[in-house]
Protein backbone atom coordinates (compact mmCIF):
# COMPACT_ATOMS: atom_id res chain seq x y z
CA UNK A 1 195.12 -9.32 120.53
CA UNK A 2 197.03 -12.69 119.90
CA UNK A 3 196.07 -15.89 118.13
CA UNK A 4 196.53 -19.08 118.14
CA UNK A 5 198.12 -21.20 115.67
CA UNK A 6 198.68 -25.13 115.50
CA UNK A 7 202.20 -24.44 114.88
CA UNK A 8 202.90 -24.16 119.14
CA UNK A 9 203.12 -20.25 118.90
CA UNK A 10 201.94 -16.83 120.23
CA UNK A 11 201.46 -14.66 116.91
CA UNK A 12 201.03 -11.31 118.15
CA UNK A 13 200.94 -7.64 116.37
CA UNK A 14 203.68 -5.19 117.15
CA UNK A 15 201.47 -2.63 118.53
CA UNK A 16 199.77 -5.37 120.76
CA UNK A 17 203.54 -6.11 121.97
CA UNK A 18 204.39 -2.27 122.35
CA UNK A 19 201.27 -2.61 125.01
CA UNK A 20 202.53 -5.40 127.06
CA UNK A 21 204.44 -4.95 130.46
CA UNK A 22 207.08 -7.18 131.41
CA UNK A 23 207.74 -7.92 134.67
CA UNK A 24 211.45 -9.62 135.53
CA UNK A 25 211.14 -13.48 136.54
CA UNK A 26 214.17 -15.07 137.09
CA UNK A 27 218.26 -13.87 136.08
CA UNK A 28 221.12 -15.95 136.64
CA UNK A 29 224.89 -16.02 135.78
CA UNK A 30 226.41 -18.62 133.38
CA UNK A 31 228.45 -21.27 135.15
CA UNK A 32 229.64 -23.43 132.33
CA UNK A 33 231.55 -21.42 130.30
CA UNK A 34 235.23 -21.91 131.23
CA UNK A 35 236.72 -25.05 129.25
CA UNK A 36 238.19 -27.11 132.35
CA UNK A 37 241.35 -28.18 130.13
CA UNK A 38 242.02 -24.83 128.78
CA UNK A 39 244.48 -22.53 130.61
CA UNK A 40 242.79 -19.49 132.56
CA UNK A 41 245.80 -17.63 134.05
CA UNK A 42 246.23 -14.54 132.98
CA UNK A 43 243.08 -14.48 130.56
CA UNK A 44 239.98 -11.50 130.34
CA UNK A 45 237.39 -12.85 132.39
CA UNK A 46 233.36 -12.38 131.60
CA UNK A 47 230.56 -12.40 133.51
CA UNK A 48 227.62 -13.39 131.43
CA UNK A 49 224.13 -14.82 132.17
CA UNK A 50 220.08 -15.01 131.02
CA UNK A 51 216.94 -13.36 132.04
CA UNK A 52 213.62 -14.30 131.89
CA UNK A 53 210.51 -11.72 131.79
CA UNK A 54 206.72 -12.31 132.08
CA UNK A 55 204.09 -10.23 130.58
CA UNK A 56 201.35 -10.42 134.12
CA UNK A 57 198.29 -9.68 131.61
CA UNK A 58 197.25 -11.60 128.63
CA UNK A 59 198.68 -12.69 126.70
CA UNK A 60 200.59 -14.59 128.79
CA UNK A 61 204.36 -14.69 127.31
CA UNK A 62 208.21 -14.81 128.41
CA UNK A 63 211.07 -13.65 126.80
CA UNK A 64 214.42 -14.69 128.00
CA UNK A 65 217.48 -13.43 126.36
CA UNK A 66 221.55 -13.85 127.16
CA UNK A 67 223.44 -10.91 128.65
CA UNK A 68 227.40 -9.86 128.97
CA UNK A 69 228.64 -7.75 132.12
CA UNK A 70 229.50 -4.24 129.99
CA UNK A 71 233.41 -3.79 131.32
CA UNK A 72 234.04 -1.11 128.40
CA UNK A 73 231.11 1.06 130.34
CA UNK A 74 232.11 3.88 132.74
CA UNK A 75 229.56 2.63 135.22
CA UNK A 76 229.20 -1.57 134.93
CA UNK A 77 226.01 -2.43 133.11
CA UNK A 78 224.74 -5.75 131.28
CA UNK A 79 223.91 -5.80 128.15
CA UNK A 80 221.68 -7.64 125.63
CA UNK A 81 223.76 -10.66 123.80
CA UNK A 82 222.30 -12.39 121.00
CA UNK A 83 219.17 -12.57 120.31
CA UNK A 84 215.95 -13.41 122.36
CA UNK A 85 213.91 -17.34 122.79
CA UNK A 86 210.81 -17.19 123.22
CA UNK A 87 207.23 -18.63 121.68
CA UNK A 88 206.26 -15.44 119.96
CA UNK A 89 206.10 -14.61 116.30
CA UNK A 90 205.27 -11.15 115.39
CA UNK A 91 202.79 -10.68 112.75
CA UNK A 92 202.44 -7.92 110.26
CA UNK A 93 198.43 -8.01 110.03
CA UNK A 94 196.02 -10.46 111.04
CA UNK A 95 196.90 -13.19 108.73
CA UNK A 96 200.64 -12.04 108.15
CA UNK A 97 203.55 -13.58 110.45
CA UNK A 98 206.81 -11.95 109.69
CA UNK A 99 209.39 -14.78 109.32
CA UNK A 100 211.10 -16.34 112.33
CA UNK A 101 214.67 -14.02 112.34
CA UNK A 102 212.85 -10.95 111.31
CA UNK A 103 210.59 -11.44 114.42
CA UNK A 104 213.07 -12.25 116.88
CA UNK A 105 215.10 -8.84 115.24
CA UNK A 106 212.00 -6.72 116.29
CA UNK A 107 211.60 -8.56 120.05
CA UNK A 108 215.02 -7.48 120.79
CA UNK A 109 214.52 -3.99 119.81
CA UNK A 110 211.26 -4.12 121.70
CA UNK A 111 213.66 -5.71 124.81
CA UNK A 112 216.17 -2.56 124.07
CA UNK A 113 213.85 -0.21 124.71
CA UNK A 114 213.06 -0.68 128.15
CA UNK A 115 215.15 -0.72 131.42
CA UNK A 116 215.62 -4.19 131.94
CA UNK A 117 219.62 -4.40 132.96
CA UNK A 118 219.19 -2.62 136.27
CA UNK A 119 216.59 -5.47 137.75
CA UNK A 120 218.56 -8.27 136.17
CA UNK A 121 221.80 -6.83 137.53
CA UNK A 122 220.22 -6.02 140.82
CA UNK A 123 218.64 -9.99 141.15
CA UNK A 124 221.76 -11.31 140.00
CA UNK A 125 223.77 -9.06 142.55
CA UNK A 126 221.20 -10.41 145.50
CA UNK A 127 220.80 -13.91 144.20
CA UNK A 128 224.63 -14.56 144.41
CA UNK A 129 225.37 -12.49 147.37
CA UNK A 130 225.01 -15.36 150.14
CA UNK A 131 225.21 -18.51 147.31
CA UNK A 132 228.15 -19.71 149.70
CA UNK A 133 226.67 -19.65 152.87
CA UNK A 134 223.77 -20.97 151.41
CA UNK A 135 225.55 -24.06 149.97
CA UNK A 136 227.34 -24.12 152.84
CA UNK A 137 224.22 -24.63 155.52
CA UNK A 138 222.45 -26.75 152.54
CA UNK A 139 225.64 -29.83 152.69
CA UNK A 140 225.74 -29.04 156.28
CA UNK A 141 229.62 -28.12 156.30
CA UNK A 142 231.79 -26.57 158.82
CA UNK A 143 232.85 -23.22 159.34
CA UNK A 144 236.31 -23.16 157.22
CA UNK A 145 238.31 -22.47 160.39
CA UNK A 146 236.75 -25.33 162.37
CA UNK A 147 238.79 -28.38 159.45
CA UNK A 148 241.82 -26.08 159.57
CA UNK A 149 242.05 -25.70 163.45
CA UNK A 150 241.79 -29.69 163.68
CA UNK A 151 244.94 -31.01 162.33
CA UNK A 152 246.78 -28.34 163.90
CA UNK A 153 245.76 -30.28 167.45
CA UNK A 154 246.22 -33.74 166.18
CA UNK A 155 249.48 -32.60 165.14
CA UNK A 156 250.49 -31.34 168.71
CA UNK A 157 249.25 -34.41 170.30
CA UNK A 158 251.16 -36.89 168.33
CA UNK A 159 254.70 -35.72 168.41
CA UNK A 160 256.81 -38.43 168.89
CA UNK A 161 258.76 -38.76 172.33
CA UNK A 162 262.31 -37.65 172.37
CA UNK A 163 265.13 -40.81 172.20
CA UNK A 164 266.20 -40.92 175.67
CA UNK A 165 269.79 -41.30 174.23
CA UNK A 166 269.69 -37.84 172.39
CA UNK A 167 268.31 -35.75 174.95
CA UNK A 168 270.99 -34.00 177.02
């Protein structure tokens, strides 16, 4: 099905690929995007992030690829944004790899065709669902009412008397 070559990758057939079943890894959102001296009142936001996939049965192989949050949709979807990295060069027969861009054209139409943006929403959704009570419990910080409430009482505490002289 796949072969070896000294040159570090995975040359596989398109019909061997068409075979294959991916099963989703890991998806996460981008956090470095925003330019910290640039201005970001009042501009479009965009939620973008990766995905990685695993094939379970040999050959062994991932495919990750970028996504965009789909705002233009009438029900929010990601989509596919750029093109795939992975180790795998697609080969045309036995002996005949396709070069690099035309391979990595034909893995993202392979990615197109199946329903990937529904799991990598969904893990994205769940992943980030709790990320702030999780960092939260993970640097050990208070609740956010428990630094508020404390000034307020320090405050009350140290008033400063009233000047005999100005009382009355």
């Amino acid at each position: 099905m796949s072969l070896a070559f000294d040159d570090g990758l995975l040359h596989l057939r398109l019909q061997d690929l068409r075979t294959l079943r991916l099963v989703h890894l890991i998806s996460g959102i981008d956090e470095d995007l925003a330019d910290p001296g640039e201005p970001r009142c009042g501009a479009s936001a965009t939620l973008s992030g990766y995905t990685e996939w695993i094939s379970p049965q040999e050959p062994r192989l991932t495919l990750g690829w970028d996504w965009q949050l789909d705002t233009g949709a009438a029900a929010s979807r990601i989509v596919r944004l750029g093109l795939p990295r992975t180790n795998v060069l697609i080969m045309r027969g036995a002996q005949d790899p396709l070069r690099w861009e035309q391979s990595l054209h034909l893995l993202a139409a392979f990615i197109d065709e199946f329903d990937w943006s529904a799991s990598a929403f969904g893990a994205v959704c769940e992943r980030y669902a709790s990320w702030p009570a999780q960092e939260a419990a993970a640097v050990k910080q208070w609740p956010v009412t428990a630094p508020l409430a404390a000034p307020r009482r320090q405050l009350a505490h140290s008033r400063r008397p009233q000047d005999p002289a100005s009382a009355g």
